[in-house]
Protein backbone atom coordinates (compact mmCIF):
# COMPACT_ATOMS: atom_id res chain seq x y z
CA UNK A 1 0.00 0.00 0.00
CA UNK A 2 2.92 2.36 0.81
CA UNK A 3 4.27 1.58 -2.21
CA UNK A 4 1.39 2.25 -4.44
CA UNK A 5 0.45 5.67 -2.82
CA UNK A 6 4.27 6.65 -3.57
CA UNK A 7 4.36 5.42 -7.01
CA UNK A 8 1.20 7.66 -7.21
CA UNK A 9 2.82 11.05 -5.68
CA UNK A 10 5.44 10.31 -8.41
CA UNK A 11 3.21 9.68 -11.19
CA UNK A 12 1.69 12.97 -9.90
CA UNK A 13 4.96 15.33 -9.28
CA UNK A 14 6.09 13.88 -13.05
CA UNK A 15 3.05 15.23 -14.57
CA UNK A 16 3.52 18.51 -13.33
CA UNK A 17 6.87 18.84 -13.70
CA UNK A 18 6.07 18.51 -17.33
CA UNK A 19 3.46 20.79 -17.58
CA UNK A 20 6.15 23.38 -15.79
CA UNK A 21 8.43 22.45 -18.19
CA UNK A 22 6.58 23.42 -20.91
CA UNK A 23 5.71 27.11 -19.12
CA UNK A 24 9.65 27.38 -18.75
CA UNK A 25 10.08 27.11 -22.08
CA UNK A 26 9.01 30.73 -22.98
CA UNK A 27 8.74 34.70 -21.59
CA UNK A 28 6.76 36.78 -22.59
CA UNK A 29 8.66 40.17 -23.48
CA UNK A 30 7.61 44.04 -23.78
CA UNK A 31 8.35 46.96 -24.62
CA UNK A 32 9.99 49.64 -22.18
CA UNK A 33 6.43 51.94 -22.53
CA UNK A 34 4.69 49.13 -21.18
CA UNK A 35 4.10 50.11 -16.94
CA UNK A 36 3.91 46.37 -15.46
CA UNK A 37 6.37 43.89 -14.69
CA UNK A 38 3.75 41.10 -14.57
CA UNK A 39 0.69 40.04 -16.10
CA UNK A 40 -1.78 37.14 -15.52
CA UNK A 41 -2.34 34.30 -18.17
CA UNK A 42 -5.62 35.60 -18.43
CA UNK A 43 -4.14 38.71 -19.96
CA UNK A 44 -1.74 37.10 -22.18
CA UNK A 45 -4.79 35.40 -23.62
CA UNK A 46 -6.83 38.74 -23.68
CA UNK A 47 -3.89 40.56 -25.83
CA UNK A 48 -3.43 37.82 -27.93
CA UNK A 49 -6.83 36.90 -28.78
CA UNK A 50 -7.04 40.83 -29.41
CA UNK A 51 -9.67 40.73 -26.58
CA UNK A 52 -8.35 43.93 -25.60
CA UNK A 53 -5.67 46.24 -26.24
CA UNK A 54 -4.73 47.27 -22.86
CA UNK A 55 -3.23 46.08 -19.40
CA UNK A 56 -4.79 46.24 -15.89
CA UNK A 57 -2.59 49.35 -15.47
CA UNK A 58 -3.57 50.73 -18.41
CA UNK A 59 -0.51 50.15 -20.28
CA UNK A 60 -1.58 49.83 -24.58
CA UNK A 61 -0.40 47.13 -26.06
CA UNK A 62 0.12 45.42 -29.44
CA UNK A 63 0.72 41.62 -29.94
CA UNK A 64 3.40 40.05 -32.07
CA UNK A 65 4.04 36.46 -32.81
CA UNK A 66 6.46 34.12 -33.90
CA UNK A 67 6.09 32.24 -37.17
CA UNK A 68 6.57 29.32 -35.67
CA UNK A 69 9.08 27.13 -33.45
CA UNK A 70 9.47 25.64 -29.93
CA UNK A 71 8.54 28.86 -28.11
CA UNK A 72 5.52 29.65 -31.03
CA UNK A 73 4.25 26.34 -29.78
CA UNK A 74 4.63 26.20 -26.40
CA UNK A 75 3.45 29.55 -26.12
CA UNK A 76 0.26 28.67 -28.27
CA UNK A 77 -0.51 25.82 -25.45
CA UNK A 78 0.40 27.26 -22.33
CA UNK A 79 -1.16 30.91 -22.99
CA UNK A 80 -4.22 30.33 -25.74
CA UNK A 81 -5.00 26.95 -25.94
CA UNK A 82 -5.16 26.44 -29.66
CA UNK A 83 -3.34 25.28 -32.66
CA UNK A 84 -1.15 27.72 -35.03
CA UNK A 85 -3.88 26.84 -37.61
CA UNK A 86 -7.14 27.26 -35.25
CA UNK A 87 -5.45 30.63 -34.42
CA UNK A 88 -4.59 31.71 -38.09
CA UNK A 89 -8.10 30.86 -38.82
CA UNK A 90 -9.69 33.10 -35.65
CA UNK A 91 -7.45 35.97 -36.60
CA UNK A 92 -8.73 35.69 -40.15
CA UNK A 93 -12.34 35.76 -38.73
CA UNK A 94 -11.52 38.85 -37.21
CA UNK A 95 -10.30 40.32 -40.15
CA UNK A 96 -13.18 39.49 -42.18
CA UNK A 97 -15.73 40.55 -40.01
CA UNK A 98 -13.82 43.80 -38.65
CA UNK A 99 -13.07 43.15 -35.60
CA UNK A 100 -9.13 42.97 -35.68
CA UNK A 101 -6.20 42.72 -37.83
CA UNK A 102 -3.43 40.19 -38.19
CA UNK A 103 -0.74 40.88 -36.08
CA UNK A 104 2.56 41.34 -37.11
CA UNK A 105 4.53 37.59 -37.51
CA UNK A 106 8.44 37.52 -37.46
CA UNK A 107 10.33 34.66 -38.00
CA UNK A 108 12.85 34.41 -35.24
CA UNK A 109 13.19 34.93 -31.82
CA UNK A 110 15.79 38.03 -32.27
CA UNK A 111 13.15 39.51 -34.81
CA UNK A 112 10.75 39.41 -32.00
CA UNK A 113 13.19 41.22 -29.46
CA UNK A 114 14.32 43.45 -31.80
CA UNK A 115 10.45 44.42 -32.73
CA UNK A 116 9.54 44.27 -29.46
CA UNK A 117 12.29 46.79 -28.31
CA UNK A 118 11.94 49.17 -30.52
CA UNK A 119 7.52 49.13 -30.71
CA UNK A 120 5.59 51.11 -28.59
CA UNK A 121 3.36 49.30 -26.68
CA UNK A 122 4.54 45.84 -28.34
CA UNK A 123 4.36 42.54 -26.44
CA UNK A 124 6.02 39.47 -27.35
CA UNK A 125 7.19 36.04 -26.61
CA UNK A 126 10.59 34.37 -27.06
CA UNK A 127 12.40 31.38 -26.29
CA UNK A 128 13.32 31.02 -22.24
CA UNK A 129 17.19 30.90 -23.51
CA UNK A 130 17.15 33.64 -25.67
CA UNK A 131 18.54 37.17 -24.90
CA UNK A 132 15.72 40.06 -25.09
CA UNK A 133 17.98 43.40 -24.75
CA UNK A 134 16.22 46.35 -24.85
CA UNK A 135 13.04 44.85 -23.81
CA UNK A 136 11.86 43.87 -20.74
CA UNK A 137 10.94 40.42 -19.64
CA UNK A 138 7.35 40.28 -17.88
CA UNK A 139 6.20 37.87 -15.07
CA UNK A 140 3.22 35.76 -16.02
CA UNK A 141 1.13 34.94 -12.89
């Protein structure tokens, strides 16, 4: 019995370890205009989804994405929950109808820095590893 209940904690610290490691695979990264040094998932998935354009402290912001990669899809299942192509798909339904624009796509993690550094209002996401000078890392809580 002892045994099976710690095979079961195990089974159990294993499966979130995973899901951690998957978090820990991407930051999400901002521009210097941009007030807070955190935001909550549930932001992250308001920008992205172009739910709003804003913070909680008021802060505007813009999204930008990756064209694809480790961090593009990590940060797609972590943060929004959907494919690249079931997210292509709902920005192009909020083209159509009016409701939103694509946002701007670069193709590598030092594009995105880069972008993101010199953007008002621009927020980002990039590999854990890579460097983001000139714009600021932000806490997801």
């Amino acid at each position: 019995m002892k045994n099976l209940q710690s095979l079961l904690v195990a089974v159990a610290l294993a499966v979130c370890a995973s899901g951690n490691a998957q978090a820990g695979n991407v930051k999400v990264i901002a521009n210097a205009s941009v007030k807070a040094d955190s935001i909550s998932g549930d932001e992250v998935k308001s920008v992205f989804l172009q739910e709003t354009s804003s913070l909680r402290d008021g802060s505007h912001v813009e999204p930008v994405l990756a064209k694809g990669g480790a961090a593009h899809e990590a940060f797609l299942k972590e943060y929004l929950g959907k494919s690249d192509s079931v997210l292509q798909t709902y920005y192009r339904s909020l083209v159509f109808t009016g409701k939103g624009s694509m946002p701007r796509t670069l193709g590598s993690d030092a594009e995105v820095t880069a972008y993101v550094a010199k953007t008002k209002g621009a927020i980002g996401y990039v590999s854990a590893g890579a460097g983001s000078e000139g714009a600021k890392t932000l806490q997801v809580r």
